[in-house]
C-alpha atoms as a PDB file:
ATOM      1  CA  UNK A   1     146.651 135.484 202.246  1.00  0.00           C
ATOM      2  CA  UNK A   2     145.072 138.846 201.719  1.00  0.00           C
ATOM      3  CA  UNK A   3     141.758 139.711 201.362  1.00  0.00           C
ATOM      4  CA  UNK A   4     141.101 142.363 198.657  1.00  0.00           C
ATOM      5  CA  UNK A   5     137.304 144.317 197.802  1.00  0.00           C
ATOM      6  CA  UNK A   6     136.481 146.491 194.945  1.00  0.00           C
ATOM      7  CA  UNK A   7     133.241 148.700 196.825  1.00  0.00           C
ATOM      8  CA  UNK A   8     131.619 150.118 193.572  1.00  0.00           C
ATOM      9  CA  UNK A   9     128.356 152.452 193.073  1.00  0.00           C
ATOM     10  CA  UNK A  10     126.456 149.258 192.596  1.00  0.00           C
ATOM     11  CA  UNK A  11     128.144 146.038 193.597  1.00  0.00           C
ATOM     12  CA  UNK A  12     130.908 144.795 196.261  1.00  0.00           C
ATOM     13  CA  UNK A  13     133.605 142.483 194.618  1.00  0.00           C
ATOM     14  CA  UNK A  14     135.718 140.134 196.620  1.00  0.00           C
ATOM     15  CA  UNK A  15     138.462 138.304 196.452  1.00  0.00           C
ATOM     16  CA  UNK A  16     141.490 136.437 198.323  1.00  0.00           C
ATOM     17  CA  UNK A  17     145.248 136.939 196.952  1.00  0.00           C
ATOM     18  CA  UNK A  18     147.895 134.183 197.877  1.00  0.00           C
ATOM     19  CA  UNK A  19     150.721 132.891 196.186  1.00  0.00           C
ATOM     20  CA  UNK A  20     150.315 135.758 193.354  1.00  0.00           C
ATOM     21  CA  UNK A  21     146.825 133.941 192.623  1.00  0.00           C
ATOM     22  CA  UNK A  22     144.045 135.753 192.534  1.00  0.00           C
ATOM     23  CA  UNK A  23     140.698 133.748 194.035  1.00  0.00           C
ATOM     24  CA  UNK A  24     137.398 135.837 193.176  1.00  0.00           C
ATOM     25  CA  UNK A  25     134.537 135.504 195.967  1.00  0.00           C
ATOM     26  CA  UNK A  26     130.995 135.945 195.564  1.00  0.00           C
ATOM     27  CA  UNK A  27     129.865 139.882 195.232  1.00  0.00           C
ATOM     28  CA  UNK A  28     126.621 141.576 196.953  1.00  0.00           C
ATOM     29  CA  UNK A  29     125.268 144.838 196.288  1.00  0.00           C
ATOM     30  CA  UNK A  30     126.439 147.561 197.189  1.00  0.00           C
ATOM     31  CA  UNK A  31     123.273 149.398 198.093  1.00  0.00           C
ATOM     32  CA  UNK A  32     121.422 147.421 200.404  1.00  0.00           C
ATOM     33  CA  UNK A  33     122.262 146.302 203.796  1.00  0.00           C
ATOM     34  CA  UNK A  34     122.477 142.582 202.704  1.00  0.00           C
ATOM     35  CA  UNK A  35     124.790 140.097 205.261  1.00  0.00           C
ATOM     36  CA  UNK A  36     128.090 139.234 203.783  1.00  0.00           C
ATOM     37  CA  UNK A  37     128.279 136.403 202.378  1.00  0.00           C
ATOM     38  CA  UNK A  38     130.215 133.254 204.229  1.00  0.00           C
ATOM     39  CA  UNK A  39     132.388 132.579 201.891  1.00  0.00           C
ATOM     40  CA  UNK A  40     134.144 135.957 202.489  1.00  0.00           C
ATOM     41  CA  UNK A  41     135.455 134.823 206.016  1.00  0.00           C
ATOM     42  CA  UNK A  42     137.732 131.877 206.363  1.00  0.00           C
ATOM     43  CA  UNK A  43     139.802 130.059 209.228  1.00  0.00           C
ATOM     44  CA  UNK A  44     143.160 131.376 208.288  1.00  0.00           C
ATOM     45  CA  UNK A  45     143.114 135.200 209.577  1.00  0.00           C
ATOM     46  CA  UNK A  46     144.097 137.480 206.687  1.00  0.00           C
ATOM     47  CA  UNK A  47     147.587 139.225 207.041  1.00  0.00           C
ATOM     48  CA  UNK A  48     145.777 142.500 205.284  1.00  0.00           C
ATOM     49  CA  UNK A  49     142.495 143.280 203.872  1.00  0.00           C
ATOM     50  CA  UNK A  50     142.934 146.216 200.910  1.00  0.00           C
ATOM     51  CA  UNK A  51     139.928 147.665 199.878  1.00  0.00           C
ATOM     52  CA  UNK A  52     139.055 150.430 197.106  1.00  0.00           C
ATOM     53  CA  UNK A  53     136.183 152.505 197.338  1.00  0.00           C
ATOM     54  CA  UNK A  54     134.548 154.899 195.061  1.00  0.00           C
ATOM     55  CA  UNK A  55     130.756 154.253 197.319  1.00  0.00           C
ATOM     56  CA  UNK A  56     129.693 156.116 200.468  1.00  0.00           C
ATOM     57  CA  UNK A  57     131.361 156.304 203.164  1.00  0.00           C
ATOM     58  CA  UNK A  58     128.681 154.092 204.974  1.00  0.00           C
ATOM     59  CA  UNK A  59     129.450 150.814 202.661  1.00  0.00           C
ATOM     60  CA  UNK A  60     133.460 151.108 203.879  1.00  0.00           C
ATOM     61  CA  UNK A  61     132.746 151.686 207.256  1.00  0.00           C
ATOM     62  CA  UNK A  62     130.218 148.826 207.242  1.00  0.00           C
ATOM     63  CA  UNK A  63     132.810 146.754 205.961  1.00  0.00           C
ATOM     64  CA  UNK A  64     135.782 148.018 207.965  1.00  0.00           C
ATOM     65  CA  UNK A  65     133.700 147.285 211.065  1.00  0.00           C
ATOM     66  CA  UNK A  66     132.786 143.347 209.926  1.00  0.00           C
ATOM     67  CA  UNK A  67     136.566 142.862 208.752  1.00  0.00           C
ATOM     68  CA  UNK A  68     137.562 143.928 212.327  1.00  0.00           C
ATOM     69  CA  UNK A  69     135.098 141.626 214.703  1.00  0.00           C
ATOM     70  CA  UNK A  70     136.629 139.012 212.807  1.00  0.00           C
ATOM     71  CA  UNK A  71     139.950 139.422 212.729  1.00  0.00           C
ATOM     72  CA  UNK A  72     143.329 141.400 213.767  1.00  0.00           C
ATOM     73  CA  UNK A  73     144.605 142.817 210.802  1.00  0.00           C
ATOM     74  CA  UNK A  74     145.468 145.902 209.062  1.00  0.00           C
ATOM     75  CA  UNK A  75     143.406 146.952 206.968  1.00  0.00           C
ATOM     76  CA  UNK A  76     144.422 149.676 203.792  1.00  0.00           C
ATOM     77  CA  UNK A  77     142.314 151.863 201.982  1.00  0.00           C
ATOM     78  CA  UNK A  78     143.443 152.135 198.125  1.00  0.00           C
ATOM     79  CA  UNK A  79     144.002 155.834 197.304  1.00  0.00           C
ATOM     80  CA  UNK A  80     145.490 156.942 193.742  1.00  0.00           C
ATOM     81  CA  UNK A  81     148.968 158.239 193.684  1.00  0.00           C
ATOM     82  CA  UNK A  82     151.542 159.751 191.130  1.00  0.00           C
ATOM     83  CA  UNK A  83     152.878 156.275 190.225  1.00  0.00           C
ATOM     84  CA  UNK A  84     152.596 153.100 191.369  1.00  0.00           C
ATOM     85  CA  UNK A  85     153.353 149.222 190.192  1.00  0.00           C
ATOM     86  CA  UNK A  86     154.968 150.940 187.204  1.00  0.00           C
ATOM     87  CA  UNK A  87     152.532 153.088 185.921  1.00  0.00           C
ATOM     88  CA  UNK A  88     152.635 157.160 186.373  1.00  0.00           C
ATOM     89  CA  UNK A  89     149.993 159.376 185.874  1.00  0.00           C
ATOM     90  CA  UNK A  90     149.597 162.086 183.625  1.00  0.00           C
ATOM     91  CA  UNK A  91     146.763 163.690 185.937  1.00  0.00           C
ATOM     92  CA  UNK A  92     148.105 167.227 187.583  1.00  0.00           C
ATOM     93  CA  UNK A  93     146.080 166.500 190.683  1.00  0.00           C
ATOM     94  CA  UNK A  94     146.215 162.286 191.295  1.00  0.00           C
ATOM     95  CA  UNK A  95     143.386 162.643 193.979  1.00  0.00           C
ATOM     96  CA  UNK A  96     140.963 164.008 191.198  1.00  0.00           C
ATOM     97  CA  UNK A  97     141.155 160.752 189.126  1.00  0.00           C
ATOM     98  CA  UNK A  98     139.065 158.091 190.075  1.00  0.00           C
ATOM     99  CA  UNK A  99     140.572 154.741 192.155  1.00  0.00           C
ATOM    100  CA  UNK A 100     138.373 152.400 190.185  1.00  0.00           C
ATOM    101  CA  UNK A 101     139.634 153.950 187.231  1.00  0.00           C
ATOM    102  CA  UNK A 102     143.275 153.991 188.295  1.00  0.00           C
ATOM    103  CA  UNK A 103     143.052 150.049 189.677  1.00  0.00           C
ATOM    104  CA  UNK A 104     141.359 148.810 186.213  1.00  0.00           C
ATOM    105  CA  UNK A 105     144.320 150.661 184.131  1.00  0.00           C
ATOM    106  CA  UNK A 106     146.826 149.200 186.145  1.00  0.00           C
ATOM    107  CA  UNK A 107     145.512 145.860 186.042  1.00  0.00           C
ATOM    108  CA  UNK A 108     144.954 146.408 182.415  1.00  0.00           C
ATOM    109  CA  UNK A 109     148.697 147.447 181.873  1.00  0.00           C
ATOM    110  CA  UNK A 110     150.034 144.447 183.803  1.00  0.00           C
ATOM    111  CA  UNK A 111     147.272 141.829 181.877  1.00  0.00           C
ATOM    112  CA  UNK A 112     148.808 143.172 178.957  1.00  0.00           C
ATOM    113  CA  UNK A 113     152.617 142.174 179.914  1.00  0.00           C
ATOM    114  CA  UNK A 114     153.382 146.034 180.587  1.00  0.00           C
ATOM    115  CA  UNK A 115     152.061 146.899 176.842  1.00  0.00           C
ATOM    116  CA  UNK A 116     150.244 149.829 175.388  1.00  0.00           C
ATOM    117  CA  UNK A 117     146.108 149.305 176.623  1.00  0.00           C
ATOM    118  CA  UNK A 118     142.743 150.722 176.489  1.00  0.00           C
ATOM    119  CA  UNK A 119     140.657 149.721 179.455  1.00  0.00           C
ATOM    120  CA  UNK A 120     136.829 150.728 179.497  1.00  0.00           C
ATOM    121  CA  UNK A 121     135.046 150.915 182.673  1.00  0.00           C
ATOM    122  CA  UNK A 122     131.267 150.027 181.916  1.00  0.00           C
ATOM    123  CA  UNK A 123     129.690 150.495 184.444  1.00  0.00           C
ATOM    124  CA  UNK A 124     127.269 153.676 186.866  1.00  0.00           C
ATOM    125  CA  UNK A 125     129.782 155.424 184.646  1.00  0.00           C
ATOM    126  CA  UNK A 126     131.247 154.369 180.918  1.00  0.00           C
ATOM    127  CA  UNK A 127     135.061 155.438 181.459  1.00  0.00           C
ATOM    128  CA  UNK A 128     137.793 155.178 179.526  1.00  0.00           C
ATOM    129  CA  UNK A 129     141.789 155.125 180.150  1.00  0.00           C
ATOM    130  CA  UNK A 130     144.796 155.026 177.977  1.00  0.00           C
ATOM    131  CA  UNK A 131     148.239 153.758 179.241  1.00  0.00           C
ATOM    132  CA  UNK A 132     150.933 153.212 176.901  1.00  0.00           C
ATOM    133  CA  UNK A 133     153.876 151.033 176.588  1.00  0.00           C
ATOM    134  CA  UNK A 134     156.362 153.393 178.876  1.00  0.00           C
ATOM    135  CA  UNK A 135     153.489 153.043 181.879  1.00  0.00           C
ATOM    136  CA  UNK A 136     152.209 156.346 181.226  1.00  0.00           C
ATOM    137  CA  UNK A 137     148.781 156.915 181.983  1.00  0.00           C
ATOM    138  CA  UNK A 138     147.517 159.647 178.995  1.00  0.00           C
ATOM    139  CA  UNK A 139     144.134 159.802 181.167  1.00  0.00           C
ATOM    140  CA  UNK A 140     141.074 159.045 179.164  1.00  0.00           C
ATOM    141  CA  UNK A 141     137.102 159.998 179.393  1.00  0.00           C
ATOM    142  CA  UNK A 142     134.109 159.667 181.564  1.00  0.00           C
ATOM    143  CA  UNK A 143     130.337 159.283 180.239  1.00  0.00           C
ATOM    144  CA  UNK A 144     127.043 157.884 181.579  1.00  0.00           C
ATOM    145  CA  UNK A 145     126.895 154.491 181.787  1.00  0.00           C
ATOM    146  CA  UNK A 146     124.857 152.424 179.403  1.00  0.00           C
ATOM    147  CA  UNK A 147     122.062 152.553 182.099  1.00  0.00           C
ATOM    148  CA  UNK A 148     122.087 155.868 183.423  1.00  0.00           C
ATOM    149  CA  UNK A 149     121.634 157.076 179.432  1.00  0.00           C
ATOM    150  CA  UNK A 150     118.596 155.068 179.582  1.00  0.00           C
ATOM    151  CA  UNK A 151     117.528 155.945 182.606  1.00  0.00           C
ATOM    152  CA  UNK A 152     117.662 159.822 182.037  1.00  0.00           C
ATOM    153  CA  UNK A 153     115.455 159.161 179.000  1.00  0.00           C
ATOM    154  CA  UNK A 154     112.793 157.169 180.989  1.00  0.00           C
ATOM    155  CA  UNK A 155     112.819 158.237 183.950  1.00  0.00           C
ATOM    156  CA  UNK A 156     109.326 161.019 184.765  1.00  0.00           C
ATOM    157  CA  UNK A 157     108.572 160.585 180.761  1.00  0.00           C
ATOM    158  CA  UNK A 158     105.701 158.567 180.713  1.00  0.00           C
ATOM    159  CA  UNK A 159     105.893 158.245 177.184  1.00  0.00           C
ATOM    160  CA  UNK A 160     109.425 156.668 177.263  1.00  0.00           C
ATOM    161  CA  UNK A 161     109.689 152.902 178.704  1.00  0.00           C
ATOM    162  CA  UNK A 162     111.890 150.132 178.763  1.00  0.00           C
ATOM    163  CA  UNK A 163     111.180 146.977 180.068  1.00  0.00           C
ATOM    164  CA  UNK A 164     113.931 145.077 177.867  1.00  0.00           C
ATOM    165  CA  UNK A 165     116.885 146.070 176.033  1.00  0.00           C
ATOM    166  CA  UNK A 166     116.601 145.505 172.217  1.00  0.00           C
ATOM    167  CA  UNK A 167     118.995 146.580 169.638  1.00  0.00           C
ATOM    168  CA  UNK A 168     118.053 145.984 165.718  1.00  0.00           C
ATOM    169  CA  UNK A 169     120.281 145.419 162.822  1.00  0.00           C
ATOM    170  CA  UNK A 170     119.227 148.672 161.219  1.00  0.00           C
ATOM    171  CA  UNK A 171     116.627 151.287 162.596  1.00  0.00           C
ATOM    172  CA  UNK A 172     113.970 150.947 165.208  1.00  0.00           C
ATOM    173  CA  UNK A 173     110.307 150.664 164.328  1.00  0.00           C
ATOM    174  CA  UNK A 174     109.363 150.952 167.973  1.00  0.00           C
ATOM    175  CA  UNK A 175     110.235 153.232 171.388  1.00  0.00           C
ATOM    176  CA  UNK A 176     111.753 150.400 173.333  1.00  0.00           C
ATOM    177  CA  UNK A 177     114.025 149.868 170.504  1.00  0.00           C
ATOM    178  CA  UNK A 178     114.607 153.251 169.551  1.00  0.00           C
ATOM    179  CA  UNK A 179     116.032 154.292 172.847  1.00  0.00           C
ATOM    180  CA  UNK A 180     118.022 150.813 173.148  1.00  0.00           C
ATOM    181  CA  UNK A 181     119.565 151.578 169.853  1.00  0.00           C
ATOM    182  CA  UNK A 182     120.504 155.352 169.910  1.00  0.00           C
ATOM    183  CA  UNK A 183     122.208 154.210 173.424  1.00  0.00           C
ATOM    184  CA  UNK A 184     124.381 151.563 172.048  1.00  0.00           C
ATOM    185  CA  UNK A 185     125.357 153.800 169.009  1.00  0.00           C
ATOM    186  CA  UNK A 186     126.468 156.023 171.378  1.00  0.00           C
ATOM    187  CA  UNK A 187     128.667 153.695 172.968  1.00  0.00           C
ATOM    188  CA  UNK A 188     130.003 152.303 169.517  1.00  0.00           C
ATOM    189  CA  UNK A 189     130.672 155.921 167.917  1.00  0.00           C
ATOM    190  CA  UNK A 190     132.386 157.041 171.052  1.00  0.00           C
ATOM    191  CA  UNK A 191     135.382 154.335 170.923  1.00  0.00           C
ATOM    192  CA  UNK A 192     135.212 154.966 167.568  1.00  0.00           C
ATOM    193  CA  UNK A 193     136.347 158.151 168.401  1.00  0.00           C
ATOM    194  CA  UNK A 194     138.618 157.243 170.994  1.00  0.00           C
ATOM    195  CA  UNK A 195     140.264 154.857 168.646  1.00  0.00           C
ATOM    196  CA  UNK A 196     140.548 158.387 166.415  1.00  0.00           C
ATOM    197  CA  UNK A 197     142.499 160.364 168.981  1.00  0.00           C
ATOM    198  CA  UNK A 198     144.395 156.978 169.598  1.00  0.00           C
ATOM    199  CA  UNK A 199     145.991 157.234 166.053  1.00  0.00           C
ATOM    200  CA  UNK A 200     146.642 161.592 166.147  1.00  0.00           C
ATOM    201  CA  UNK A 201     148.448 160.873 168.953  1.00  0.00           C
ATOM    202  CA  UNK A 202     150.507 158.088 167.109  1.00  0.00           C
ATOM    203  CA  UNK A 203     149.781 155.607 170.179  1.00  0.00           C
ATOM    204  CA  UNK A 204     150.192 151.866 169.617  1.00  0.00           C
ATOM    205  CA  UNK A 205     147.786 150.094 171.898  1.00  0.00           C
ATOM    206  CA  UNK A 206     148.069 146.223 172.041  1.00  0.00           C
ATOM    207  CA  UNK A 207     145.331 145.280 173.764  1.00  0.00           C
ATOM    208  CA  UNK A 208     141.702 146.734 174.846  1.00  0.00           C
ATOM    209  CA  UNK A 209     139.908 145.512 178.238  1.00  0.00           C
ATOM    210  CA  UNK A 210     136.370 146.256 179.139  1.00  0.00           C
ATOM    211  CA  UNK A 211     135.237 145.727 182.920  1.00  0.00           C
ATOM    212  CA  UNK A 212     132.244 146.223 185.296  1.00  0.00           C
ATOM    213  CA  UNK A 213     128.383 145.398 185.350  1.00  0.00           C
ATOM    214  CA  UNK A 214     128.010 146.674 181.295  1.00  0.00           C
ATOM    215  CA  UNK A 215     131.004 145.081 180.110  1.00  0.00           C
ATOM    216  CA  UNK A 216     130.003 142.172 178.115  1.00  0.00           C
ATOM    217  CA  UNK A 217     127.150 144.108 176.626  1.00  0.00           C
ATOM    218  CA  UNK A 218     129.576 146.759 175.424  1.00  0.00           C
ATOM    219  CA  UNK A 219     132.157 144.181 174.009  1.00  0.00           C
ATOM    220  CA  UNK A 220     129.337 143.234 172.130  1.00  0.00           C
ATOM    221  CA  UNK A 221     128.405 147.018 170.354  1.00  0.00           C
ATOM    222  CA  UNK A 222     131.981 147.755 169.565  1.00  0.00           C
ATOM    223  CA  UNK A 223     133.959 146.663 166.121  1.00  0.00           C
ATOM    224  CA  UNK A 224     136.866 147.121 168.002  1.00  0.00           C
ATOM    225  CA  UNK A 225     137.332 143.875 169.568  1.00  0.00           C
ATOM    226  CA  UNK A 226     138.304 143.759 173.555  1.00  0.00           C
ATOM    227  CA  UNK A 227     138.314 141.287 176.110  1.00  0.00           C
ATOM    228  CA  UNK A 228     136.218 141.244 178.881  1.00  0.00           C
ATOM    229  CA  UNK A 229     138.061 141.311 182.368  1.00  0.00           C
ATOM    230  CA  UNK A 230     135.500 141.036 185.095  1.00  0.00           C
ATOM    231  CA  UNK A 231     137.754 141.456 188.090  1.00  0.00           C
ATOM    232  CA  UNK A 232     140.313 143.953 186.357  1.00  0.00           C
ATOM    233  CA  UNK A 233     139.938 146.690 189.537  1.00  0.00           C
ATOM    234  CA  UNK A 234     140.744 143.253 191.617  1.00  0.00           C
ATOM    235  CA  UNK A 235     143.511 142.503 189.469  1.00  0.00           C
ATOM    236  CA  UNK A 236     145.134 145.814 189.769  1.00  0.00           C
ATOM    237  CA  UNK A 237     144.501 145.831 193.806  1.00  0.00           C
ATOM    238  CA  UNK A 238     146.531 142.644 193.873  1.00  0.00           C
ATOM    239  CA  UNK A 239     149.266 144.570 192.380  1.00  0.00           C
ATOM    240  CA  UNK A 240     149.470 147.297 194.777  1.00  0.00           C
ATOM    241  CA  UNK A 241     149.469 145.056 197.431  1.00  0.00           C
ATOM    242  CA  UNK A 242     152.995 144.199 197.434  1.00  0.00           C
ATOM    243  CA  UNK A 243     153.752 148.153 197.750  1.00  0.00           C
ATOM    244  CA  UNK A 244     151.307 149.235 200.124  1.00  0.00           C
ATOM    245  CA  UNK A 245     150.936 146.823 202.730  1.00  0.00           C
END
């Protein structure tokens, strides 16, 4: 059994691996100094514990340290590399591309059955990744997050507030509205135009994946229709495991 985390801006995912099964565990945040929770430790000692980190450095030494009082095992911290579980990346400098990002298209390309995908990240950040049906990782985009474009609009304007997020059929008639729908046509119009550069480049894409805290939301804004993978950085975690451990 392995013992696998995904240590995000905002939220700590868990999970055990055994068996090629994938077991998600309860998830805290990733800002507070909250116990973990009980149902992260077991009986049966872990023969590794892989964790990926894009968070401070405080929140993976925290959680190095807790892994280690309980038990005797290695413990691997998920970098990105040139390729790995069959995908290879078309980023000149590997270390510059984000391990979240890397770990959601790899799980995305292996959901997919090793086919063409589009994986959206939706969460501090909005990100998007294309990998095609070779395993080649074309790169993809980063934005603000669905939050953070609120936020940045709200935030020391006391004029501009929102307490709930609201999205009409046609045009807002009100501020909270307003801001909730120029956000989420953002969000829409950009995969439009990803979907835009998807056809220049004469890509064939066969399936589209959105993950993290924003994901079902975004699912939701988008005529493009993609699945919503909660535990896709998870997912592709599992799959290094068997190379880097």
């Amino acid at each position: 059994m392995k013992l696998l985390f995904d240590v995000g801006n905002t939220r700590i995912k868990a999970a055990r691996f055994e068996n090629s099964q994938l077991t998600c565990l309860p998830s805290i945040s990733s800002t507070a100094e909250v116990p973990f929770p009980s149902e992260w430790e077991s009986d049966q000692a872990p023969e590794a514990i892989c964790i990926s980190s894009v968070a401070s450095e405080k929140v993976f030494v925290r959680l190095g340290k807790w892994a280690r009082e309980r038990w005797t095992c290695d413990i691997t911290r998920i970098r990105v590399t040139q390729d790995l579980g069959g995908v290879h990346t078309e980023y000149a400098d590997p270390q510059q591309l984000g391990v979240d990002r890397w770990l959601a298209a790899l799980g995305g390309y292996h959901l997919a059955n090793r086919q063409g995908v589009c994986v959206i990240d939706a969460g501090t950040a909005l990100t998007v990744d294309l990998v095609d049906d070779q395993g080649t990782h074309h790169g993809g985009l980063i934005a603000p997050g669905f939050e953070l474009m609120i936020n940045s609009l709200t935030n020391g304007t006391e004029q501009l507030a929102l307490e709930n997020i609201s999205i009409p059929d046609m045009f807002a008639t009100n501020t909270e509205a307003a801001i909730s729908l120029g956000c989420a046509d953002y969000v829409a119009g950009m995969v439009e135009r990803v979907q835009k550069r998807i056809k220049r480049q004469h890509m064939t894409i066969s399936a589209w994946y959105v993950t993290g805290g924003q994901g079902e939301l975004v699912a939701s804004l988008c005529a493009q229709e993609m699945l919503n993978v909660p535990d896709l950085v998870l997912r592709g975690i599992a799959i290094t495991t068997e190379e880097l451990t």
